[in-house]
PDB file of N, CA and C in Angstrom:
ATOM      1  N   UNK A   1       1.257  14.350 -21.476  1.00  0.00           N
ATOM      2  CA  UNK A   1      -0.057  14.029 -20.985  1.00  0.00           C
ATOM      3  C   UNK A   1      -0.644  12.887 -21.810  1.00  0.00           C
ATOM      4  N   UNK A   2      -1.982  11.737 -21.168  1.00  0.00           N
ATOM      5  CA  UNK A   2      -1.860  10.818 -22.044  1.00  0.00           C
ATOM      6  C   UNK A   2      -3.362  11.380 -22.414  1.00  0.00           C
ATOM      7  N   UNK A   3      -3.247  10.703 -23.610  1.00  0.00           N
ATOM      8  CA  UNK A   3      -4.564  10.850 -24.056  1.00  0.00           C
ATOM      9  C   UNK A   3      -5.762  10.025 -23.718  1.00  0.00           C
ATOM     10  N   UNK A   4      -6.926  10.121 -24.167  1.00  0.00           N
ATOM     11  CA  UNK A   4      -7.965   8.972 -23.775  1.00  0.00           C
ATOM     12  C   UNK A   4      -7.423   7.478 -24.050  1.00  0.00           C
ATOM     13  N   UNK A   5      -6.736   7.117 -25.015  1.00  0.00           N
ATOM     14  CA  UNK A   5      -6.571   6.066 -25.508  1.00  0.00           C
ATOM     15  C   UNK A   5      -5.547   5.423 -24.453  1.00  0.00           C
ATOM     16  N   UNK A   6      -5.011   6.293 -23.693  1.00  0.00           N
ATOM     17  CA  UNK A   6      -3.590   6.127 -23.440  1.00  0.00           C
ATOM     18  C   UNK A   6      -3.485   6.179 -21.981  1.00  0.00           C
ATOM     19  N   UNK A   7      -4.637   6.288 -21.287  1.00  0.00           N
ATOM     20  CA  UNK A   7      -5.073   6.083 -19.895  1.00  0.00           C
ATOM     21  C   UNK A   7      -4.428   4.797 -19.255  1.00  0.00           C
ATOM     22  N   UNK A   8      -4.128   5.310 -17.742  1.00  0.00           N
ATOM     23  CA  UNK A   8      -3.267   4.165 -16.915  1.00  0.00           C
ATOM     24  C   UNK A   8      -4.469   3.393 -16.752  1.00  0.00           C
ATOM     25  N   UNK A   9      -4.243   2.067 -16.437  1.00  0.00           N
ATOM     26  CA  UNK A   9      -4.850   1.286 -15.657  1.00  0.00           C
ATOM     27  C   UNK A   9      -4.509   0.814 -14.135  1.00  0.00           C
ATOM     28  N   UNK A  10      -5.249   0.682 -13.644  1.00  0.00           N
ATOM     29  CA  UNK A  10      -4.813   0.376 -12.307  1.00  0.00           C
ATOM     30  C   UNK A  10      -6.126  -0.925 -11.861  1.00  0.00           C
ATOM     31  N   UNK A  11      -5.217  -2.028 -11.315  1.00  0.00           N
ATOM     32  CA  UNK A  11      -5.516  -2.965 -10.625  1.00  0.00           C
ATOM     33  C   UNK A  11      -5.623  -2.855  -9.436  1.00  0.00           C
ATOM     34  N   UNK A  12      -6.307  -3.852  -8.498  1.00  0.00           N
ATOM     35  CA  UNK A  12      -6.660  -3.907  -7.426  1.00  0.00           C
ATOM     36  C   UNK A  12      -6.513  -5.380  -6.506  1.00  0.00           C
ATOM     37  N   UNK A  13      -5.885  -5.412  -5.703  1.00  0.00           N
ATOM     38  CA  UNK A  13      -5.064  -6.630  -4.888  1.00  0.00           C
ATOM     39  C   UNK A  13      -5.336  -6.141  -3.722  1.00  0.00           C
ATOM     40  N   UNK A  14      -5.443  -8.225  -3.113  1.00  0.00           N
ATOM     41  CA  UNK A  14      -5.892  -8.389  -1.437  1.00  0.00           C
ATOM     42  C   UNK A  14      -4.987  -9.461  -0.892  1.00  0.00           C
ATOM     43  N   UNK A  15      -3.468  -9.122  -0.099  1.00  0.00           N
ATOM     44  CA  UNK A  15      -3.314 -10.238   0.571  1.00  0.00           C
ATOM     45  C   UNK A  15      -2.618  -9.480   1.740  1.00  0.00           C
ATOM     46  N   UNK A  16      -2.222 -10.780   2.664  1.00  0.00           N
ATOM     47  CA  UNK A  16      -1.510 -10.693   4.040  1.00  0.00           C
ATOM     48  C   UNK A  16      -0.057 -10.464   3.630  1.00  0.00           C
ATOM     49  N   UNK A  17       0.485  -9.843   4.420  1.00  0.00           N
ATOM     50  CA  UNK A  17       2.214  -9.546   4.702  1.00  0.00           C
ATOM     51  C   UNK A  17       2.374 -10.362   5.555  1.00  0.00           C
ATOM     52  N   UNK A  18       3.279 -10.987   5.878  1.00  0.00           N
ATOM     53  CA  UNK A  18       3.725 -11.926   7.033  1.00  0.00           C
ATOM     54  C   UNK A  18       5.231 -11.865   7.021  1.00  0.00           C
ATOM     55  N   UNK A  19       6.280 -11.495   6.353  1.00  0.00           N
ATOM     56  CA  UNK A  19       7.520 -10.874   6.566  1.00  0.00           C
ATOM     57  C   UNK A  19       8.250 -10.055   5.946  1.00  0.00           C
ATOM     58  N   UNK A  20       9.126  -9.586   6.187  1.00  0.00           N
ATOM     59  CA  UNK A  20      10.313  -8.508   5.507  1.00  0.00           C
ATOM     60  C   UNK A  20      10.630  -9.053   3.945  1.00  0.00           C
ATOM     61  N   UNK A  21      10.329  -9.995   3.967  1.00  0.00           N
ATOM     62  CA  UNK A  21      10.496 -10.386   2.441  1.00  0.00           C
ATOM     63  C   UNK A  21       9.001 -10.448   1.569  1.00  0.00           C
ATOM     64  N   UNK A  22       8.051 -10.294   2.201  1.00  0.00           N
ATOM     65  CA  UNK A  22       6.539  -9.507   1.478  1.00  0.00           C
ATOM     66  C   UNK A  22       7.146  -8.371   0.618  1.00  0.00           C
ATOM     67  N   UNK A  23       7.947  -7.257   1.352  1.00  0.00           N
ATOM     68  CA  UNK A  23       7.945  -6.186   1.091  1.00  0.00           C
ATOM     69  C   UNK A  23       8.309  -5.538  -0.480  1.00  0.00           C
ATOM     70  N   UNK A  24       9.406  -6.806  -0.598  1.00  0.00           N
ATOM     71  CA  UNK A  24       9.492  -6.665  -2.542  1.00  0.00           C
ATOM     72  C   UNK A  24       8.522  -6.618  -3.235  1.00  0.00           C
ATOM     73  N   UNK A  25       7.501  -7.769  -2.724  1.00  0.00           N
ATOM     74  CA  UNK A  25       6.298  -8.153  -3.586  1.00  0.00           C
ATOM     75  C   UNK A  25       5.440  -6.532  -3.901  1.00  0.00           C
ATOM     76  N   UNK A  26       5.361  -5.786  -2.119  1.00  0.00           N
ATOM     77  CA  UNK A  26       4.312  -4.951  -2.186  1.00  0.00           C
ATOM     78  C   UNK A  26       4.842  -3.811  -2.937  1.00  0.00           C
ATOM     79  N   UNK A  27       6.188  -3.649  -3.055  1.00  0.00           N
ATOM     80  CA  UNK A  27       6.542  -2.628  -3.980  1.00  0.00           C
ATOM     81  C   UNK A  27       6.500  -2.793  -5.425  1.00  0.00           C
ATOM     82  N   UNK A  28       6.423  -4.084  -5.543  1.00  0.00           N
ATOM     83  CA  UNK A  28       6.240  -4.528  -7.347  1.00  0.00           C
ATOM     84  C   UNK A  28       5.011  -3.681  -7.357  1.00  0.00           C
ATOM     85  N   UNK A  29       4.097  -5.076  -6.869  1.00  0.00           N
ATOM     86  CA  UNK A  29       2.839  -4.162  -6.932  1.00  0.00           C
ATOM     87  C   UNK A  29       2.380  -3.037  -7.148  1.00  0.00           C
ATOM     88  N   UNK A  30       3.071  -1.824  -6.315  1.00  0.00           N
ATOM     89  CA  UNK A  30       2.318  -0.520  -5.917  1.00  0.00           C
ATOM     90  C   UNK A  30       3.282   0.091  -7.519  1.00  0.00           C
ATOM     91  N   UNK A  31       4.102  -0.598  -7.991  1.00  0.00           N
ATOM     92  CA  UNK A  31       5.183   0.157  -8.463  1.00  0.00           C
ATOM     93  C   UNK A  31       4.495   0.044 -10.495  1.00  0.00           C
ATOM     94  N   UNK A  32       3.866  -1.234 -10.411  1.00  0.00           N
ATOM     95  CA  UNK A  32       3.117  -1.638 -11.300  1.00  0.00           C
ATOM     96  C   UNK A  32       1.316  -1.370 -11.202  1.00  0.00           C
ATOM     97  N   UNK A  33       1.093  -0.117 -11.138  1.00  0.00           N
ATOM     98  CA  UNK A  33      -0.311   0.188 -11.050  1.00  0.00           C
ATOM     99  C   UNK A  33      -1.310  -0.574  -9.571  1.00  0.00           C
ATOM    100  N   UNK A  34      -0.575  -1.282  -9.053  1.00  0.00           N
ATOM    101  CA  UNK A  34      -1.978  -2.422  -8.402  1.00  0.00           C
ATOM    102  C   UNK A  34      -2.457  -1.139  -7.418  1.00  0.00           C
ATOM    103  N   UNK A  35      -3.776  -1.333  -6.450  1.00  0.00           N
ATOM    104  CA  UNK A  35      -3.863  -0.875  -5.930  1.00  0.00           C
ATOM    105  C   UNK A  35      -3.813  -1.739  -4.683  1.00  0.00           C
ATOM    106  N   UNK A  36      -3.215  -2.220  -3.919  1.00  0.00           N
ATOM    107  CA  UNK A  36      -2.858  -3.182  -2.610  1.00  0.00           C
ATOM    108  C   UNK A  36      -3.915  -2.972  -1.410  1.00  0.00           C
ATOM    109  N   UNK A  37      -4.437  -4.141  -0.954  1.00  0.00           N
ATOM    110  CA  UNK A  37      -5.191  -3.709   0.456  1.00  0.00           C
ATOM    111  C   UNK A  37      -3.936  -4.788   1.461  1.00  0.00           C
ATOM    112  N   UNK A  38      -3.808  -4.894   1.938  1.00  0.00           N
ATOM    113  CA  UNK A  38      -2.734  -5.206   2.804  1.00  0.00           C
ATOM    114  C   UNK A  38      -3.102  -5.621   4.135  1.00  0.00           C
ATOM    115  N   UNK A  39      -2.986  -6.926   4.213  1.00  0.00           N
ATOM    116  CA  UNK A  39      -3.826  -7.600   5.780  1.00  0.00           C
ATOM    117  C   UNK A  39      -2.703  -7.729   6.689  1.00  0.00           C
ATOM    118  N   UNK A  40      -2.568  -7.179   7.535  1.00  0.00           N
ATOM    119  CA  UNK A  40      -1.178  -7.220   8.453  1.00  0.00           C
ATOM    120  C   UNK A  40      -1.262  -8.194   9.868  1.00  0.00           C
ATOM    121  N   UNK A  41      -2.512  -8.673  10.329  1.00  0.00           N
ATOM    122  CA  UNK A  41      -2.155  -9.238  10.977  1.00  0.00           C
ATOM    123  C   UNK A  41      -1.018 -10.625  11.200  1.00  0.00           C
ATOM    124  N   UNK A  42      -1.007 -10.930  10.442  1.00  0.00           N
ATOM    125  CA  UNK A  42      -0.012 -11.948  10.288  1.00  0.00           C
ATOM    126  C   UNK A  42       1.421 -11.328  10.958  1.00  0.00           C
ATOM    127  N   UNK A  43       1.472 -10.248  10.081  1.00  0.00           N
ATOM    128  CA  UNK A  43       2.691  -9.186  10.631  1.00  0.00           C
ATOM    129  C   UNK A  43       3.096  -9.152  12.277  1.00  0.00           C
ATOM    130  N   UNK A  44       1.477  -8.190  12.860  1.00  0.00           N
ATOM    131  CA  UNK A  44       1.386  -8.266  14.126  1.00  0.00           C
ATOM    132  C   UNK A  44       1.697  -8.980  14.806  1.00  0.00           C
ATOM    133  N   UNK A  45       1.551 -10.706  14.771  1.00  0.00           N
ATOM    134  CA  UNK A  45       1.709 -11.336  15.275  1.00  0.00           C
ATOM    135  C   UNK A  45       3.165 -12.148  15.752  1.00  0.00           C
ATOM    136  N   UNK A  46       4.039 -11.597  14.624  1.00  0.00           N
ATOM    137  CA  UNK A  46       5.619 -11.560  15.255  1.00  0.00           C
ATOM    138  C   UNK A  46       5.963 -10.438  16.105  1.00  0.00           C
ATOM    139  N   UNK A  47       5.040  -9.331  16.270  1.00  0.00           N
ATOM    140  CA  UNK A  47       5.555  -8.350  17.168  1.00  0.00           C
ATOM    141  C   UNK A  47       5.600  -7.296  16.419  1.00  0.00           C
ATOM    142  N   UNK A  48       5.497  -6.047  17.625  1.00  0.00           N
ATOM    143  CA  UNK A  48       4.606  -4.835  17.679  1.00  0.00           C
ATOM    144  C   UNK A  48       6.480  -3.640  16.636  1.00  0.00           C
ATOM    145  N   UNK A  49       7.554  -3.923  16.907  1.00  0.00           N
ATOM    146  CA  UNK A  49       8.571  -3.733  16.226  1.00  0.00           C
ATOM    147  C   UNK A  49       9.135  -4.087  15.328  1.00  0.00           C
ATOM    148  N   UNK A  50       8.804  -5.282  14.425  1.00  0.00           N
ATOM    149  CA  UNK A  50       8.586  -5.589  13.229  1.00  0.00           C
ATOM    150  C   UNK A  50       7.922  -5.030  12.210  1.00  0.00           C
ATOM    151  N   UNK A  51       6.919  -5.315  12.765  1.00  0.00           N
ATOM    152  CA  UNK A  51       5.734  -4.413  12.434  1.00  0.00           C
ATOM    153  C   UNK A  51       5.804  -3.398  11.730  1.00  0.00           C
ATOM    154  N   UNK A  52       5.838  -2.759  12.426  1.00  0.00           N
ATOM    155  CA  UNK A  52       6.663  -1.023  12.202  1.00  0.00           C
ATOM    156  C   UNK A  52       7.413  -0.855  11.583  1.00  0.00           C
ATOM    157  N   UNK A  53       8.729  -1.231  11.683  1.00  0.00           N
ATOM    158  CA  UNK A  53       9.716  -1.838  10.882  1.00  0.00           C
ATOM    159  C   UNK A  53       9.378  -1.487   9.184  1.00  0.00           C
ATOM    160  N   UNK A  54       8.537  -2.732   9.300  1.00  0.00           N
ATOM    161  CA  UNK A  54       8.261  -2.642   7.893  1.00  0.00           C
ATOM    162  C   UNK A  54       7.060  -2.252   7.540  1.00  0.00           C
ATOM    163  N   UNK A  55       6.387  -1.422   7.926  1.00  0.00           N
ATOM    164  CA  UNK A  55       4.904  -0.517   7.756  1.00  0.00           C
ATOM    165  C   UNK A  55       5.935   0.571   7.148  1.00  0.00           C
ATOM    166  N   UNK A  56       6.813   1.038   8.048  1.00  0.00           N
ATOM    167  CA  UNK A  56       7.544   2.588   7.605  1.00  0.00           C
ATOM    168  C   UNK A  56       8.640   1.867   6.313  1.00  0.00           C
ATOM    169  N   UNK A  57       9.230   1.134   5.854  1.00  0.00           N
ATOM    170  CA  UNK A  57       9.667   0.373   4.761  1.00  0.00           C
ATOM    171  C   UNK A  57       8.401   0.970   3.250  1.00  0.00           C
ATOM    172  N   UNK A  58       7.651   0.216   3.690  1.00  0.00           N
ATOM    173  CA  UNK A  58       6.212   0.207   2.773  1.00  0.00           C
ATOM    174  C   UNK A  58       6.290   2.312   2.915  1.00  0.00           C
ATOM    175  N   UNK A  59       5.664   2.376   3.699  1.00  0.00           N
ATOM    176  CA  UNK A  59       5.436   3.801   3.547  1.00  0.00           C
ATOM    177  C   UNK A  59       6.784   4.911   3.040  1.00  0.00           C
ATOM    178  N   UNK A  60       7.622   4.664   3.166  1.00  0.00           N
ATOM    179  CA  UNK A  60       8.566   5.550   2.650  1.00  0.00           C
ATOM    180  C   UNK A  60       8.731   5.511   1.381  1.00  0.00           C
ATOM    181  N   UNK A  61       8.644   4.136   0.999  1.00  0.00           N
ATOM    182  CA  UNK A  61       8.976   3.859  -0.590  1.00  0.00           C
ATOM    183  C   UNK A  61       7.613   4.259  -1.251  1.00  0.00           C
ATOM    184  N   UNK A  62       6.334   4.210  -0.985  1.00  0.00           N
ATOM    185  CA  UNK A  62       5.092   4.551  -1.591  1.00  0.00           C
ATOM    186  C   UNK A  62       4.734   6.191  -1.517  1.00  0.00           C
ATOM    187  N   UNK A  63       5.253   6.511  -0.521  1.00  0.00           N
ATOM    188  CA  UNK A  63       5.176   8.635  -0.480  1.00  0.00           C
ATOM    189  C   UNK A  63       6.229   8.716  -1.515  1.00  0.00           C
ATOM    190  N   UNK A  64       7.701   8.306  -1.501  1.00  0.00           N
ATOM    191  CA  UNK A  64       8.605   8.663  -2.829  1.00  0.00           C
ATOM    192  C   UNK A  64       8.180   8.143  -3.937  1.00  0.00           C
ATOM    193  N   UNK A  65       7.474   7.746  -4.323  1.00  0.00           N
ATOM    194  CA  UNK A  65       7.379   7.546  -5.716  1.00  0.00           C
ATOM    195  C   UNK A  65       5.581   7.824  -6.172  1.00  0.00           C
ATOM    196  N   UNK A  66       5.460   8.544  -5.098  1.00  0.00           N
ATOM    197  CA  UNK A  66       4.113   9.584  -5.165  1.00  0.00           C
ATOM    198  C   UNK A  66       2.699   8.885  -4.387  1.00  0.00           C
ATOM    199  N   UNK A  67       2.697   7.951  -4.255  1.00  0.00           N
ATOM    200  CA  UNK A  67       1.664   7.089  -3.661  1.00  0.00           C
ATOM    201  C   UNK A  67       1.024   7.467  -2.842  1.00  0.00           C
ATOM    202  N   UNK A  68       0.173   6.448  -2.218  1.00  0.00           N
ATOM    203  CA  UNK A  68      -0.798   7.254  -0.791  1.00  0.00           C
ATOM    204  C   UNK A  68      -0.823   5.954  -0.074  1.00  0.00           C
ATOM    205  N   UNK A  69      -1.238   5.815   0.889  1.00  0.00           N
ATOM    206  CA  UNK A  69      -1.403   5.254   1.984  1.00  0.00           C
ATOM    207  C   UNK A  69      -1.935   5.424   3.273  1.00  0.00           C
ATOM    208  N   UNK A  70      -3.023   4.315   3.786  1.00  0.00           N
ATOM    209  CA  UNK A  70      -4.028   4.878   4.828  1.00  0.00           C
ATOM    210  C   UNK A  70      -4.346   3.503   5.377  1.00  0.00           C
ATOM    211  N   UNK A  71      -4.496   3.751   6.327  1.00  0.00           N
ATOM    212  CA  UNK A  71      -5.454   2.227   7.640  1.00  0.00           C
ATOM    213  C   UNK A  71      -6.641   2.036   7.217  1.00  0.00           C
ATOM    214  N   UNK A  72      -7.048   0.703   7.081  1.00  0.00           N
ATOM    215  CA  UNK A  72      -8.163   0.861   6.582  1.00  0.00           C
ATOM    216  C   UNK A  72      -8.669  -0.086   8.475  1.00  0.00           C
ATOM    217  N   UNK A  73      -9.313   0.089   9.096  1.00  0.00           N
ATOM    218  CA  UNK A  73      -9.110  -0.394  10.394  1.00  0.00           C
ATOM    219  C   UNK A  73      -8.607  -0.666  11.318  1.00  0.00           C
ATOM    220  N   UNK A  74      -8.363  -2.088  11.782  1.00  0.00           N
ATOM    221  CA  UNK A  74      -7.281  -2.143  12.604  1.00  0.00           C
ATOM    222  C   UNK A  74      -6.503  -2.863  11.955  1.00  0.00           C
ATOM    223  N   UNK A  75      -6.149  -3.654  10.934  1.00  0.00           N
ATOM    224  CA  UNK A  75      -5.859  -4.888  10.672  1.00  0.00           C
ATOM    225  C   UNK A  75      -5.463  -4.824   9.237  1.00  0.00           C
ATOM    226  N   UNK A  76      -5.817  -3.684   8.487  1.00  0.00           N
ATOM    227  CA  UNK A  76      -5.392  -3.420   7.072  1.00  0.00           C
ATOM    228  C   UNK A  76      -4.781  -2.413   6.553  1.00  0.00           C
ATOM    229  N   UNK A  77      -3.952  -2.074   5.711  1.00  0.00           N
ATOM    230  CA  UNK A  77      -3.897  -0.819   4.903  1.00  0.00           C
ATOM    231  C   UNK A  77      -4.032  -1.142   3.676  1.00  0.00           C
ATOM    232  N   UNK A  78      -3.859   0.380   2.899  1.00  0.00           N
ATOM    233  CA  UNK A  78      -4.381   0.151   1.688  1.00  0.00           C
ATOM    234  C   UNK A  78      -3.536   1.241   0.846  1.00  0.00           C
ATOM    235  N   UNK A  79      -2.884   0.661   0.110  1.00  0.00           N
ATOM    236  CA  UNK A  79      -1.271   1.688  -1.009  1.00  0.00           C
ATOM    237  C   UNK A  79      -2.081   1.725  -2.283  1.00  0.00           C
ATOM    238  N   UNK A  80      -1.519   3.251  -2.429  1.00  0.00           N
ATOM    239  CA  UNK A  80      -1.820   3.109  -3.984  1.00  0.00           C
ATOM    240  C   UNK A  80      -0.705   3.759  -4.814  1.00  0.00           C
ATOM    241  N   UNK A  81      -0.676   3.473  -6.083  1.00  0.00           N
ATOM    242  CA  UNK A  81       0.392   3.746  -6.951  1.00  0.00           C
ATOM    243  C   UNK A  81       0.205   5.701  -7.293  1.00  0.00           C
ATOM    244  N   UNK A  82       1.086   6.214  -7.762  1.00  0.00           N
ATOM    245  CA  UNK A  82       0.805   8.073  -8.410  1.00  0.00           C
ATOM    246  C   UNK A  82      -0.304   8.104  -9.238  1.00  0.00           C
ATOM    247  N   UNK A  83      -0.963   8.847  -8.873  1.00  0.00           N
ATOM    248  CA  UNK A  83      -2.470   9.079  -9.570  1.00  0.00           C
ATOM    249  C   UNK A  83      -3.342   8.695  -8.921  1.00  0.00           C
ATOM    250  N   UNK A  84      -3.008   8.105  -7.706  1.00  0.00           N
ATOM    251  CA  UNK A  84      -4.487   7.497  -7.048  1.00  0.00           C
ATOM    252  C   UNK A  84      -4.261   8.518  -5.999  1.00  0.00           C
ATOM    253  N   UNK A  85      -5.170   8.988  -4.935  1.00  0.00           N
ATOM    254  CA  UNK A  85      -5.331   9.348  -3.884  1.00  0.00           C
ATOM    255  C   UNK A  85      -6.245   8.819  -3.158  1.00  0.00           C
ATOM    256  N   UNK A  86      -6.148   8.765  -1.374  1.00  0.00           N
ATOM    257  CA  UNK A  86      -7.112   8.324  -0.814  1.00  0.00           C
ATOM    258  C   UNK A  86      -7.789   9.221  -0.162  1.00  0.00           C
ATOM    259  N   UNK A  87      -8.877   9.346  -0.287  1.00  0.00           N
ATOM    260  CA  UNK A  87      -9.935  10.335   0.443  1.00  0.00           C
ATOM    261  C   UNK A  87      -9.947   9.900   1.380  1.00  0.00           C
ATOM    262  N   UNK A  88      -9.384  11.125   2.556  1.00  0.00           N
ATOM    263  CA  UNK A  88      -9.830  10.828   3.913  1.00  0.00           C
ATOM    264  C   UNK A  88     -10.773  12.685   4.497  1.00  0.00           C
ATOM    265  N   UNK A  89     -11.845  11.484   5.196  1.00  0.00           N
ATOM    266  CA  UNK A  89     -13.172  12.774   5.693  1.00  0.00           C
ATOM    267  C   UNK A  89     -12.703  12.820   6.832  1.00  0.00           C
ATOM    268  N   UNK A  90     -12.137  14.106   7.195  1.00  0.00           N
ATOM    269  CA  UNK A  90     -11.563  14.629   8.405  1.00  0.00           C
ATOM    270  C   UNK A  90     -12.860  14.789   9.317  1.00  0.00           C
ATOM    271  N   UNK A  91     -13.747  14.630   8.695  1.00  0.00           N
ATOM    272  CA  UNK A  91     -15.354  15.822   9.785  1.00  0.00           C
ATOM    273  C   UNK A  91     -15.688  14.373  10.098  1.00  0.00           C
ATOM    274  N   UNK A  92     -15.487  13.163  10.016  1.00  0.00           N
ATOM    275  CA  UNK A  92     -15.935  11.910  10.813  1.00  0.00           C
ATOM    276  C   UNK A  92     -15.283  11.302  11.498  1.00  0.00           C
TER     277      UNK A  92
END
């Protein structure tokens, strides 16, 4: 367990994905504390199976190594590294 002194830090990052080769980047990231917001349209815009593709890429590797992950609209998500969770209000 860490102590006060010895507390994680976690950062916070904003960019677009635009291909299958983003995807290293976003795992550095998530893998190194950041907390990622993730603009996908760019993504979208090669198509609705790409897309996906690599949304479930991102998401498999961020649930195994404890992470969270959630939509933040239509157009974003948002990963976080073990220790973060995202609050989601089911009653809205």
């Amino acid at each position: 367990m860490r102590s006060e002194s010895q507390k994680a830090l976690y950062y916070v990052t904003s960019y677009s994905i635009k291909t299958e080769e983003d995807v290293r980047k976003v795992k550095e990231d998530v893998r190194n504390n950041f907390i990622v917001i993730l603009r996908i349209t760019p993504l979208l815009e090669r198509g609705r199976e790409i897309t996906i593709k690599v949304i479930n890429q991102i998401y498999e590797y961020v649930v195994s190594m404890g992470g969270d992950m959630a939509r933040l609209g239509e157009d974003r998500i948002v990963l976080t590294p073990p220790g973060v969770r995202i609050w989601r209000d089911m009653g809205t």
